[in-house]
Protein backbone atom coordinates (compact mmCIF):
# COMPACT_ATOMS: atom_id res chain seq x y z
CA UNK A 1 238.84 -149.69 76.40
CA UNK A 2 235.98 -149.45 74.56
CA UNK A 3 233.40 -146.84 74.70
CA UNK A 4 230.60 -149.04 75.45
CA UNK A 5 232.76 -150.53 78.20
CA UNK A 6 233.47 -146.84 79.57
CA UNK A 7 229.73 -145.88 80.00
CA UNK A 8 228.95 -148.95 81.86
CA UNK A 9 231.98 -147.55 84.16
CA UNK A 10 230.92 -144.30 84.44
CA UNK A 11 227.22 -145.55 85.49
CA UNK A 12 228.17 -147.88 87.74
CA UNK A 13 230.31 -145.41 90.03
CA UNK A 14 227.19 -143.02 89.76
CA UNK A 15 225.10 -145.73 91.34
CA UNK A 16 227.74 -145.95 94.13
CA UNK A 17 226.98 -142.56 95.13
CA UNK A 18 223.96 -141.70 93.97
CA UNK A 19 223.30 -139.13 96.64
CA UNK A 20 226.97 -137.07 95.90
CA UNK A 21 225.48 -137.93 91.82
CA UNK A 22 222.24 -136.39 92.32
CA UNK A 23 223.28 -133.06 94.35
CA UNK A 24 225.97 -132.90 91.63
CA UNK A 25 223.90 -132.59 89.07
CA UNK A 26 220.85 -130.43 90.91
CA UNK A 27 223.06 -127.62 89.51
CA UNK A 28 222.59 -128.68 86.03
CA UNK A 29 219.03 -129.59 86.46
CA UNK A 30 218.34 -126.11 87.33
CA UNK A 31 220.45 -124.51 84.78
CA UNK A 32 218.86 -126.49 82.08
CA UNK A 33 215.56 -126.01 83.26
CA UNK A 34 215.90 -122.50 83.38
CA UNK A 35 217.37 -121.54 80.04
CA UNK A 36 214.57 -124.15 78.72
CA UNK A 37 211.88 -122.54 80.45
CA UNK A 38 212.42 -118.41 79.79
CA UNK A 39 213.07 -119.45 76.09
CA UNK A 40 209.93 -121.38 75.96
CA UNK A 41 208.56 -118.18 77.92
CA UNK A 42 209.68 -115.76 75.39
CA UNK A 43 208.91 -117.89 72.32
CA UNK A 44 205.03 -117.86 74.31
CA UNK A 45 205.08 -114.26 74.31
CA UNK A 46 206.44 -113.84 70.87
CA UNK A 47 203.78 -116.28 69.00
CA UNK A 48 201.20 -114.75 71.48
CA UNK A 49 201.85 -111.08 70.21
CA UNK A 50 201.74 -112.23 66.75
CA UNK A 51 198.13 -113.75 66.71
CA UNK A 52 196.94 -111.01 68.70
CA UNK A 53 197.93 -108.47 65.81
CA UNK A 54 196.82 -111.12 63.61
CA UNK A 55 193.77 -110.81 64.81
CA UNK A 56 193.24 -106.74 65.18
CA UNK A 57 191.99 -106.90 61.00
CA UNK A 58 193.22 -107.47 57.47
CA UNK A 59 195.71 -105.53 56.19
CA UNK A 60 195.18 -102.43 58.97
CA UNK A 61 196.62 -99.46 59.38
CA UNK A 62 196.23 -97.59 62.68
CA UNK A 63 195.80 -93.69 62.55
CA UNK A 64 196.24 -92.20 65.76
CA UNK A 65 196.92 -88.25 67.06
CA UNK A 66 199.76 -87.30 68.14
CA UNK A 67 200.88 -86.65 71.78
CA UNK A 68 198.96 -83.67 73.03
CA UNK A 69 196.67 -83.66 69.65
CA UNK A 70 193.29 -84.27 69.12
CA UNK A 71 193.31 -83.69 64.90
CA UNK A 72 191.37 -86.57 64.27
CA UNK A 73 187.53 -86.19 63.04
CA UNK A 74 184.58 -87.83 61.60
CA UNK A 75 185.11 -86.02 58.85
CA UNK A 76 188.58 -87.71 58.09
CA UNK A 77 187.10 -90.68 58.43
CA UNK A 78 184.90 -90.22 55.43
CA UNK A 79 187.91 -88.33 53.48
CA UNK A 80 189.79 -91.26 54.46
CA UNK A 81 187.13 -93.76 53.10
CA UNK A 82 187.54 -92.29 49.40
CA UNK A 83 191.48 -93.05 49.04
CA UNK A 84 192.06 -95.42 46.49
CA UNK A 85 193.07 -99.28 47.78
CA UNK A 86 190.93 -98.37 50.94
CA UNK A 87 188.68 -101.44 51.49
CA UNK A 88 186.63 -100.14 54.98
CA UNK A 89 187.26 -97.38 57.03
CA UNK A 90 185.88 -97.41 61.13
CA UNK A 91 186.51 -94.38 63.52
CA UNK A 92 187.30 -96.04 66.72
CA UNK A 93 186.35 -93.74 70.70
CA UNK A 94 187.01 -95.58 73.43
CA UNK A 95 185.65 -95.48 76.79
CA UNK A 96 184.81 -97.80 79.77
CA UNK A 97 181.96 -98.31 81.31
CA UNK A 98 179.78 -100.61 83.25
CA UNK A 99 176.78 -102.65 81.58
CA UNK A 100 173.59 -104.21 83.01
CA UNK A 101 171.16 -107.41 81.95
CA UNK A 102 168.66 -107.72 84.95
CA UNK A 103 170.88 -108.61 88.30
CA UNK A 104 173.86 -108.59 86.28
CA UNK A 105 176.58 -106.41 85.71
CA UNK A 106 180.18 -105.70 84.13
CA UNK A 107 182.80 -103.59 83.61
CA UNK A 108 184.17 -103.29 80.02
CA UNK A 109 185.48 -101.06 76.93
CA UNK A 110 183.42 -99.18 75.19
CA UNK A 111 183.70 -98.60 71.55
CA UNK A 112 182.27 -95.93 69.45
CA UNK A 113 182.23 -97.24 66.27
CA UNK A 114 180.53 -97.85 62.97
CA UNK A 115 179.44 -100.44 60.47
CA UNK A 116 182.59 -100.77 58.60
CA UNK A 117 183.94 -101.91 62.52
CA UNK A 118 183.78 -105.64 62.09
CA UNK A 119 185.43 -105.57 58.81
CA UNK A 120 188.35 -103.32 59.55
CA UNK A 121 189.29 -105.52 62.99
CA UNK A 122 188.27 -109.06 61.66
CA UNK A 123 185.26 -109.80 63.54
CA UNK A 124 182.57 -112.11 63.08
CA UNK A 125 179.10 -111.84 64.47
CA UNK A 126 177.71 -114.72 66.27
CA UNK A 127 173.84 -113.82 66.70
CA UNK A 128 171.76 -111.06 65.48
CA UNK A 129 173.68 -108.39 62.88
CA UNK A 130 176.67 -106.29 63.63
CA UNK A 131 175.77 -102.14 63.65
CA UNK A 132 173.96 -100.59 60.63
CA UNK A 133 174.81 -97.89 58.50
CA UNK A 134 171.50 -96.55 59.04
CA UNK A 135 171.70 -97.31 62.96
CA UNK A 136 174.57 -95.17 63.18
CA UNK A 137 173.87 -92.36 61.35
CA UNK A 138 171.00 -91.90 62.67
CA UNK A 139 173.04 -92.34 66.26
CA UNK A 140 170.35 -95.36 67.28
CA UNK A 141 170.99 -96.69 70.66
CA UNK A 142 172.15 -100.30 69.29
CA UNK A 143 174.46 -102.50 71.07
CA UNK A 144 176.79 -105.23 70.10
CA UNK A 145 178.30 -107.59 72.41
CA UNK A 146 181.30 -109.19 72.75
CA UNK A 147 182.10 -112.60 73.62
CA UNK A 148 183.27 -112.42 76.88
CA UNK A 149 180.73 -109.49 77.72
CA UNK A 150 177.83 -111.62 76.74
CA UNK A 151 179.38 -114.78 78.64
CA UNK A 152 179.72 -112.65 81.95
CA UNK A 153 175.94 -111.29 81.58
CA UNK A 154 174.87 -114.86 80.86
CA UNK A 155 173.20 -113.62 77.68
CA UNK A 156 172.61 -116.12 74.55
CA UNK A 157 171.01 -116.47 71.21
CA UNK A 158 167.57 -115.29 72.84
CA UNK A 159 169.26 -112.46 73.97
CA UNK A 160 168.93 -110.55 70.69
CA UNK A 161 166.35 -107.70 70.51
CA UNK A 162 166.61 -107.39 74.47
CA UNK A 163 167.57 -104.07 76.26
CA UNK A 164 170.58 -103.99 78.45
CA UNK A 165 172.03 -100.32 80.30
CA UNK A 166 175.38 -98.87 79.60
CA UNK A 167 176.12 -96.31 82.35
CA UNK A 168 172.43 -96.11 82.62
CA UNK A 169 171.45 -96.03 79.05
CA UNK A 170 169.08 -98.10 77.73
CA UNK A 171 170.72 -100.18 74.58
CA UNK A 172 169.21 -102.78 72.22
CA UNK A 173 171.11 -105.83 71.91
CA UNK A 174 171.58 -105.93 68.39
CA UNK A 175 174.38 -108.74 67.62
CA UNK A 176 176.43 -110.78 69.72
CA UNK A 177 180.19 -111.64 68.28
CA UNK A 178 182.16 -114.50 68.08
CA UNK A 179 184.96 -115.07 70.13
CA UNK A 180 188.59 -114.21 69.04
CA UNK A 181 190.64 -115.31 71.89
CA UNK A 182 192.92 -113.55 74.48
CA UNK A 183 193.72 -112.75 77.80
CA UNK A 184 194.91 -109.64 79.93
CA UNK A 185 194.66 -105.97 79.41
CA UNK A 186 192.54 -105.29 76.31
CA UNK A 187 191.08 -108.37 75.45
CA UNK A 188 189.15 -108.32 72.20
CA UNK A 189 186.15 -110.43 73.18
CA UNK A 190 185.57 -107.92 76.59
CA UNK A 191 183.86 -104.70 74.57
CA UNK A 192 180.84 -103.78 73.05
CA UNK A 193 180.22 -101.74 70.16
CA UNK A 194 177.99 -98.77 69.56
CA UNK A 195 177.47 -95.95 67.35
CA UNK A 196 180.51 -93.71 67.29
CA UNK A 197 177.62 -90.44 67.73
CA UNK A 198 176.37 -91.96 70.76
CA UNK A 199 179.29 -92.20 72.37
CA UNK A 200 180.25 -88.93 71.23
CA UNK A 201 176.81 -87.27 72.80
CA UNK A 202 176.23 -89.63 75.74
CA UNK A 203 179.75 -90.88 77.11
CA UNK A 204 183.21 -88.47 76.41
CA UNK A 205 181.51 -85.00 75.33
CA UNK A 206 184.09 -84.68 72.66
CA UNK A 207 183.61 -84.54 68.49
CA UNK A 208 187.38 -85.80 68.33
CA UNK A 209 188.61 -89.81 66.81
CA UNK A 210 191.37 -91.49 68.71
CA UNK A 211 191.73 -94.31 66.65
CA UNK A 212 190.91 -94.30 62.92
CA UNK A 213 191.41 -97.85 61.38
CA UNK A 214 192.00 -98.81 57.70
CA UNK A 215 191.72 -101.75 55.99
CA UNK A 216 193.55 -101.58 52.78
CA UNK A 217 192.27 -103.84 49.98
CA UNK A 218 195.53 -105.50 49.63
CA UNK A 219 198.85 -106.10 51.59
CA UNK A 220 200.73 -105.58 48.27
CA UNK A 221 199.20 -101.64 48.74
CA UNK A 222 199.22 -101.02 52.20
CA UNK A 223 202.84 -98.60 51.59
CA UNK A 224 200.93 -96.84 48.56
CA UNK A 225 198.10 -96.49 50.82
CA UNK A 226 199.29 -95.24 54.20
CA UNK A 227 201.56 -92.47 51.98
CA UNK A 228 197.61 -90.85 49.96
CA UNK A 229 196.33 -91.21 53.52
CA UNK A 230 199.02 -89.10 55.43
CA UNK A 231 198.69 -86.70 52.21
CA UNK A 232 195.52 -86.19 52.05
CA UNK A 233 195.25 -85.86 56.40
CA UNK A 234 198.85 -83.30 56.11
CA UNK A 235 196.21 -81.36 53.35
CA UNK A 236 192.82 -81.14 55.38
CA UNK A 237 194.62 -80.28 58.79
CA UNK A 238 196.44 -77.56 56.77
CA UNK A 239 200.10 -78.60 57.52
CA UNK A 240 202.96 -76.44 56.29
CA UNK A 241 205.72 -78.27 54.27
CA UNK A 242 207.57 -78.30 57.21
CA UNK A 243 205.37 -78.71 60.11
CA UNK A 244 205.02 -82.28 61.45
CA UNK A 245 202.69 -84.48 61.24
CA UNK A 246 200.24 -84.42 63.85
CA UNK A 247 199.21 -87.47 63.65
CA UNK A 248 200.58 -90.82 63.12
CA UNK A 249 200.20 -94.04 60.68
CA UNK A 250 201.13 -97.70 62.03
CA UNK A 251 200.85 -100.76 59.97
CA UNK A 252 200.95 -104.61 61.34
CA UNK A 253 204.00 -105.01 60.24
CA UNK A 254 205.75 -102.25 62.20
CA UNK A 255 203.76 -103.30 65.10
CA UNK A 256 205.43 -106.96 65.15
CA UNK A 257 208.92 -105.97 63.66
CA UNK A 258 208.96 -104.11 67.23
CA UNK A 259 206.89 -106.37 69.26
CA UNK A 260 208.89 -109.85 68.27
CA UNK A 261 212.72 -107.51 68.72
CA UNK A 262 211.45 -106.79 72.44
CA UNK A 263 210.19 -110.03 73.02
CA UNK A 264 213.39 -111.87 71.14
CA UNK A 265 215.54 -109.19 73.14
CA UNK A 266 213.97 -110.28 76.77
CA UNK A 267 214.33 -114.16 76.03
CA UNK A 268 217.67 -113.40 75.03
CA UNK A 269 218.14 -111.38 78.44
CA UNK A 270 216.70 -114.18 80.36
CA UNK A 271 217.95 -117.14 78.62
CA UNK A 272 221.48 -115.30 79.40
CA UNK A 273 220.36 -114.29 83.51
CA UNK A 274 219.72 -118.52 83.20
CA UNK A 275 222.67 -119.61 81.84
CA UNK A 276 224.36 -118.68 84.58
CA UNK A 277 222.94 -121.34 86.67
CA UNK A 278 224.31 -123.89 84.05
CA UNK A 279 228.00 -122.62 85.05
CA UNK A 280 227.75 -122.71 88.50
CA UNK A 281 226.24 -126.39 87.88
CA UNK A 282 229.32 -126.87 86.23
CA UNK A 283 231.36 -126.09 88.54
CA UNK A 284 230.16 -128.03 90.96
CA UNK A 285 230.83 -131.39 88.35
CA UNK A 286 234.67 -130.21 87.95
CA UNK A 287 234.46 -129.71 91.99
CA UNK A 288 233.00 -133.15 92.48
CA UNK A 289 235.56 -134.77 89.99
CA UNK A 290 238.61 -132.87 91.33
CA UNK A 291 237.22 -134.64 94.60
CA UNK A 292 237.28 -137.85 92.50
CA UNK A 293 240.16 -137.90 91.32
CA UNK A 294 241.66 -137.21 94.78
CA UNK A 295 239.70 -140.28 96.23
CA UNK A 296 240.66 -142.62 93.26
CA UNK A 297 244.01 -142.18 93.51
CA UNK A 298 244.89 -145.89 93.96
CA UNK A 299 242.80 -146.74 91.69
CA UNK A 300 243.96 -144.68 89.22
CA UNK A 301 247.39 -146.28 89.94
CA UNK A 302 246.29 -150.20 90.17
CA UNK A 303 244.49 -149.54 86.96
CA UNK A 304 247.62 -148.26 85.06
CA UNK A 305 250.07 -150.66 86.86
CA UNK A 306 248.07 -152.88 85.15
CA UNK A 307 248.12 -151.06 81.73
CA UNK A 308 245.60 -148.82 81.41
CA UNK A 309 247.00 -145.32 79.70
CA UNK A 310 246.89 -142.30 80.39
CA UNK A 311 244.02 -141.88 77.71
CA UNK A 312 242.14 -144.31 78.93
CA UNK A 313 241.80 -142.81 82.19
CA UNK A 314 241.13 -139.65 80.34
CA UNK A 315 238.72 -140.82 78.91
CA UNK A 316 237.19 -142.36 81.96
CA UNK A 317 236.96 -139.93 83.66
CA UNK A 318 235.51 -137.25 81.05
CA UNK A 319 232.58 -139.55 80.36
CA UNK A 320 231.94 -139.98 84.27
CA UNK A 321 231.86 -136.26 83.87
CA UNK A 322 229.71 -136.00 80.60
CA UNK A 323 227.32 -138.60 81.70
CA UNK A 324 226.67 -136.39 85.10
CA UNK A 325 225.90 -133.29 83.02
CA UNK A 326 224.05 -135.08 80.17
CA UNK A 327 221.24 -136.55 82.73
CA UNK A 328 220.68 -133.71 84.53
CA UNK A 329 220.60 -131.45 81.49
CA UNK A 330 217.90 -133.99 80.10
CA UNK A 331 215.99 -134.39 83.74
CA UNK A 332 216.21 -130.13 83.12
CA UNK A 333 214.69 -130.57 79.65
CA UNK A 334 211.85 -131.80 81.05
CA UNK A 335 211.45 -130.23 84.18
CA UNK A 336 211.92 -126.72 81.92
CA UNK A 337 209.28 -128.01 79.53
CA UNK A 338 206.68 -128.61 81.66
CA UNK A 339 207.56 -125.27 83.74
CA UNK A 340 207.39 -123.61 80.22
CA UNK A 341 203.38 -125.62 79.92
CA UNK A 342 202.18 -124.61 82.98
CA UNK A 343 203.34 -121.13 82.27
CA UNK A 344 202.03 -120.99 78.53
CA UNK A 345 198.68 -122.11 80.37
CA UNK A 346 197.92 -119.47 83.32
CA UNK A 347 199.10 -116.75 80.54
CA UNK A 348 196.70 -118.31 78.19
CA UNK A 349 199.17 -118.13 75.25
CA UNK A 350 199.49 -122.29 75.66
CA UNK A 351 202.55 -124.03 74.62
CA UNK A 352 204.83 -124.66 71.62
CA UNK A 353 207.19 -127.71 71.74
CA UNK A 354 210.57 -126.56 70.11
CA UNK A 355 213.08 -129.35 68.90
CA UNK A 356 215.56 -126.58 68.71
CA UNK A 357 215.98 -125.67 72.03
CA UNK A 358 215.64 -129.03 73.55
CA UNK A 359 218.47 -129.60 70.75
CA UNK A 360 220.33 -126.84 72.38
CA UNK A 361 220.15 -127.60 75.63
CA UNK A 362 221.41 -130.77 75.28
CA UNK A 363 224.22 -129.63 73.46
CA UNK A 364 224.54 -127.41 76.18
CA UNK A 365 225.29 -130.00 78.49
CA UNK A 366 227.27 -131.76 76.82
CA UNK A 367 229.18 -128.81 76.61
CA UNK A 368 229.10 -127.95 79.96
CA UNK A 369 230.30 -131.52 80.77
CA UNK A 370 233.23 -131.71 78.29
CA UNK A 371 234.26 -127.78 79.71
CA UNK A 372 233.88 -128.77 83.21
CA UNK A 373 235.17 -132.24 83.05
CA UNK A 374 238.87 -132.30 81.04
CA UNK A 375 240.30 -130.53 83.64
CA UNK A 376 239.81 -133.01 86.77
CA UNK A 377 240.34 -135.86 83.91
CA UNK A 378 243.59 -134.62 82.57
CA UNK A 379 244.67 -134.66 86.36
CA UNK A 380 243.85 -138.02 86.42
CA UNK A 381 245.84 -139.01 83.24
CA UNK A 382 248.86 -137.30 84.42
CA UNK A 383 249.47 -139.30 87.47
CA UNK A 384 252.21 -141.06 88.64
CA UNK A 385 250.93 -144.64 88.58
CA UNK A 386 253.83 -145.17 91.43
CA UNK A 387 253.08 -142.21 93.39
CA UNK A 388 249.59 -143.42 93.20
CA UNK A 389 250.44 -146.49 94.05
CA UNK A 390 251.75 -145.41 97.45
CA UNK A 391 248.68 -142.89 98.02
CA UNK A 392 246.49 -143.53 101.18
């Protein structure tokens, strides 16, 4: 019998019972689905982490104290600024705090920064200028906006030169930034900048850094540069050769090496958790065939009393059986997919379409249908066509 011929077989005894057909292969559907969904989920996460760091600056490092330490200064900062393959240099003290334009007001990050601020994290201004050199040496009260800070106090263009309040300060709006993009905790567009001495005096009390970032002039020198940097900081906070650091160095590259292994380590975890639905789905084809086979017994025996072999029934059989789990795992491709969309879009990380894993999970199902399937087909082969014959 030809293949062609089988398929038509195989459909037509799903359309007699289309009901048993479709509750057969709901566990499919949802196995698919699943495993198609969390992997899209985790690839979201993945590409989203990476354009975030992307977007914190060119070629950064990230200085940071250690646990319990507070070693960082303005004074490294300019040390730091006179390393060789140092392109800009931009202490970084966060607070929060909540600003005011007329009626309005929100809550947002503060940063205490300088000029060399929108170079080191990749910013571009919008309206008006970013900080001064001048404007922060001199600890002016100058304020610039971001995005989503401007958008919330319905400030524009016109906006620039205007006073707004932080924690009841007065501030001049001095720039306004274009938008970078992101969602959630620490979103880049919901801050506003000011000088790092004014935060210092006003805000935290403190003459500490938290944060000191680099940009390095070139990726090709970011390892010569991060080991003159934790020289020179081991030298000025008078380290013995064999005290630790007390601070530490991070580069973009560390930062996704271990941001895409967790991420690639959860969709792995998930896509695993799901797969387990795509078992019991199979199951329940081998149950339903089993059942079958039981059913078709006199079939099975007209058809070979009239000289079908036993491979032909095989065969019969095992694409009834990969036909069940080959719709449902595409009806699950889809229904994963667009679970995977709607997902991408309330995280705001949208959504990739990957021929891979729609590749995969149809091999998948096929897999799951030739796994599930030989079994109740080989016990259809093997029957006596006599035996079945007399079966009621």
């Amino acid at each position: 019998m030809s293949p062609l011929e089988l398929i038509r077989l195989a459909f037509s005894r799903l359309r007699t019972s289309r009901l048993r057909a479709a509750l057969t292969m709901l566990g499919v559907i949802i196995g698919v689905a699943s495993v198609v969904a969390l992997v899209g989920v985790g690839q979201g996460t993945t590409s989203n982490i990476t354009s975030r760091l992307a977007g914190l600056g060119t070629n950064l490092l990230t200085i940071n104290p250690t646990s319990g330490s507070s070693s960082l200064t303005l004074d490294d900062v300019t040390a730091v600024a006179a390393v060789a393959n140092v392109a800009a240099v931009a202490p970084e003290l966060q607070t929060s705090g909540t600003v005011a334009a007329g009626d309005k007001t929100t809550d947002t990050s503060i940063i205490g920064t300088n000029a060399s601020y929108a170079m080191v994290r990749a910013y571009k201004v919008w309206q008006g200028t970013f900080l001064t050199t001048v404007g922060v040496e001199q600890k002016l009260r100058t304020v610039v906006l971001g995005a989503t800070v401007a958008d919330d106090l319905s400030l524009g263009a016109d906006a620039i030169g205007t006073e707004v309040t932080i924690e009841g300060l007065p501030f001049e709006v001095v720039g306004i930034l274009q938008a970078k993009g992101g969602t959630g905790f620490q979103d880049p567009d919901d801050q506003v900048m000011i000088p790092v001495g004014v935060v210092q005096k006003y805000l935290v009390g403190t003459g500490s850094i938290r944060t000191i970032g680099v940009s390095v002039a070139s990726v090709d020198e970011m390892d010569a540069a991060k080991a003159d940097i934790t020289t020179l900081l081991r030298q000025r906070h008078e380290l013995a050769a064999t005290a630790t650091n007390d601070f530490s160095i991070l580069d973009q590259a560390q930062l996704l090496e271990t941001a895409s292994s967790i991420a690639g380590t959860l969709a792995l975890l998930l896509g695993g958790i799901a797969s387990i639905s795509l078992i019991v789905g199979g199951i329940g084809i081998m149950n339903i065939m089993l059942v079958s086979v039981r059913e078709r017994t006199r079939e099975i025996g007209i058809r070979k009393a009239v000289g079908a072999r036993s491979r032909d029934i095989l065969a019969q059989f095992l694409i009834e059986a990969l036909t069940l789990s080959l719709i449902g795992g595409l009806i699950g491709i889809v229904v994963g997919l667009g679970v995977s969309a709607l997902i991408g879009r309330v995280a705001g990380w949208g959504f990739a379409f990957s021929p891979t894993v729609v590749a995969v999970a149809v091999l998948f199902s096929l897999a799951v249908g030739v796994v599930f399937g030989v079994w109740p087909a080989r016990q259809a082969a093997r029957l006596d066509p006599i035996s079945a014959l007399r079966w009621e």
